[in-house]
C-alpha atoms as a PDB file:
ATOM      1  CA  UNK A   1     191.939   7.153 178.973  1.00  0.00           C
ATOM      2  CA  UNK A   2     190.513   4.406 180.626  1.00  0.00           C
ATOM      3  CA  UNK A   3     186.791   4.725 180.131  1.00  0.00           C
ATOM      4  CA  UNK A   4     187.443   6.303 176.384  1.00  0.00           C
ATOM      5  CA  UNK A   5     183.756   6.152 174.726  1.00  0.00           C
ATOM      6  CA  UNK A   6     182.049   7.538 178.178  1.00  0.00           C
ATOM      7  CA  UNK A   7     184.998   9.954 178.062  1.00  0.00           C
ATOM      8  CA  UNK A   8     185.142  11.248 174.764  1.00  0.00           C
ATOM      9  CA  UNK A   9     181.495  10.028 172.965  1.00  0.00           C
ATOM     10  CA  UNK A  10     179.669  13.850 174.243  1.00  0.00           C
ATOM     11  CA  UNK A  11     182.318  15.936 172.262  1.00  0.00           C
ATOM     12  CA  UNK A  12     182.694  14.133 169.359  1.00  0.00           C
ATOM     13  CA  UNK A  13     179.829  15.278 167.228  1.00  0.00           C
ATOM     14  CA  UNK A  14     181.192  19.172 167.900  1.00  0.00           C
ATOM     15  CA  UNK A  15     184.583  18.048 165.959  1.00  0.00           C
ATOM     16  CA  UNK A  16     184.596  20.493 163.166  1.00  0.00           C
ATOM     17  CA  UNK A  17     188.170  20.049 161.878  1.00  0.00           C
ATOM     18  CA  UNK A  18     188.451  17.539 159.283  1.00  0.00           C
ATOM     19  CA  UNK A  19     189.838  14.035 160.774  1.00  0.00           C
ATOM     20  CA  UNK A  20     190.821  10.805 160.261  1.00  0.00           C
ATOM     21  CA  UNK A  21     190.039   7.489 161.622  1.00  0.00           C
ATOM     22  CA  UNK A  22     192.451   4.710 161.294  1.00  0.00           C
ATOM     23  CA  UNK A  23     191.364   1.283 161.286  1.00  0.00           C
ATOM     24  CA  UNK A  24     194.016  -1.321 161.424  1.00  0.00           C
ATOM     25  CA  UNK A  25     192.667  -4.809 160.197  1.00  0.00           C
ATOM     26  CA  UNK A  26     194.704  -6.725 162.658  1.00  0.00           C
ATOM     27  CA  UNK A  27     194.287  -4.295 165.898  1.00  0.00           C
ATOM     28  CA  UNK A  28     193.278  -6.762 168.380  1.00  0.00           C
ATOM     29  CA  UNK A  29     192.311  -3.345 170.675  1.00  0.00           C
ATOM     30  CA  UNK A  30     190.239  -1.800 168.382  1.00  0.00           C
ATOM     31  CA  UNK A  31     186.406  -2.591 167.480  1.00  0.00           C
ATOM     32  CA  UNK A  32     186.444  -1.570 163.524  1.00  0.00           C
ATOM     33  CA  UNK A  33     182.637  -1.458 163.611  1.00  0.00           C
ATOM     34  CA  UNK A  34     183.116   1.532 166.776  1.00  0.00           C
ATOM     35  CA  UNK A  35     185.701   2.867 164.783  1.00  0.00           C
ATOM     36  CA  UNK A  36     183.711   3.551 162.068  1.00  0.00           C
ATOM     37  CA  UNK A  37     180.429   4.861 163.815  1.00  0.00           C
ATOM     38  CA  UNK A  38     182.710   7.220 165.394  1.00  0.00           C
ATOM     39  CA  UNK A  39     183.706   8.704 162.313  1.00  0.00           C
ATOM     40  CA  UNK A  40     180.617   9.012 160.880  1.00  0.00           C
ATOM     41  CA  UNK A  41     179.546  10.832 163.835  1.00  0.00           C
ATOM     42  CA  UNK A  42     182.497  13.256 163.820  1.00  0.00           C
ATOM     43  CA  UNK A  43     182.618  13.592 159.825  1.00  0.00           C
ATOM     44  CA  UNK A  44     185.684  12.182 159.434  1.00  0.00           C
ATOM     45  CA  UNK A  45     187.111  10.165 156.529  1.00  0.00           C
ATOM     46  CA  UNK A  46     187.865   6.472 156.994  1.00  0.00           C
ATOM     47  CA  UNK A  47     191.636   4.623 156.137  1.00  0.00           C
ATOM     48  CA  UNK A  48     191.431   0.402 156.639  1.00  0.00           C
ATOM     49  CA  UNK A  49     194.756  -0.713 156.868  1.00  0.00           C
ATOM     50  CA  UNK A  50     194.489  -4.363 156.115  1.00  0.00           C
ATOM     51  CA  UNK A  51     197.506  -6.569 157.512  1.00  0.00           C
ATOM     52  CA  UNK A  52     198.774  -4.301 160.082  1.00  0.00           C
ATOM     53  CA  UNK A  53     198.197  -4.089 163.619  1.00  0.00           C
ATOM     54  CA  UNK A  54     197.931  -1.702 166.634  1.00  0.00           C
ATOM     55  CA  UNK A  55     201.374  -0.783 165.691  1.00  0.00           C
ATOM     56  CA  UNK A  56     200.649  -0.199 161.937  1.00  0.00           C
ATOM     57  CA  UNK A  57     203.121   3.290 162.075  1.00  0.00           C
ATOM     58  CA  UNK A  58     206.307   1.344 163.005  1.00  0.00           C
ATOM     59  CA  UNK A  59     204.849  -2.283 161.336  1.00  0.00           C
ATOM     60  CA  UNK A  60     204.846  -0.093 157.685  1.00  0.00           C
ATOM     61  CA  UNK A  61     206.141   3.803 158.301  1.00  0.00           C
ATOM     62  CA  UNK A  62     206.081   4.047 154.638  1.00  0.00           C
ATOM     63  CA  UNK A  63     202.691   2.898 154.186  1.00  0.00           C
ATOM     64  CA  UNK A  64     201.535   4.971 157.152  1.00  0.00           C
ATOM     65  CA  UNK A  65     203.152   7.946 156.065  1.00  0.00           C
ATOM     66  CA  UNK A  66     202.066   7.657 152.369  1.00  0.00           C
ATOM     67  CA  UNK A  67     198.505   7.109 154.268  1.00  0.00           C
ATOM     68  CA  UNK A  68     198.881  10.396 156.482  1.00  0.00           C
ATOM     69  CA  UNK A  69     200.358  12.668 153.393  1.00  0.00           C
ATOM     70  CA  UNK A  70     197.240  11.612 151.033  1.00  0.00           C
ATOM     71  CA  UNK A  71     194.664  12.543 154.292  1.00  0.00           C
ATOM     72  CA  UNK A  72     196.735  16.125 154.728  1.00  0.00           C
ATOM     73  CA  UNK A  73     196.676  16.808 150.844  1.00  0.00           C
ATOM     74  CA  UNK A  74     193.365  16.529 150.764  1.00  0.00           C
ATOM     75  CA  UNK A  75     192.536  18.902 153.502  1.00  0.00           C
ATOM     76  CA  UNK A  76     194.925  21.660 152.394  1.00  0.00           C
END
């Protein structure tokens, strides 16, 4: 996507699934305060990673994973 908010910002309030928006504290792509406006829009729940990056899966699989297992769980 090259134009992502324009692109994706009239849908997102008819997400009815239950989601989750990850915000790694050292993403140097991502704007943490969009991030989360965007998931308060959509409904969804909110994970900070602190210390990892845009790469936070392969920077701490387990700590991703253990992340992703807890936001599943809790959704059935």
């Amino acid at each position: 996507a090259v134009n992502v908010g324009r692109e994706w910002a009239p849908g997102v309030t008819n997400i009815a699934t239950p989601g989750l928006v990850i915000i790694p504290g050292e993403d140097p792509f991502l704007a943490a305060d969009l991030a989360r406006r965007t998931a308060e829009r959509c409904r969804a729940q909110v994970a900070d990673l602190d210390g990892l990056g845009h790469w936070w899966a392969l920077q701490d699989p387990a700590r991703g994973a253990q992340l992703l297992t807890r936001f599943w769980n809790s959704v059935g």
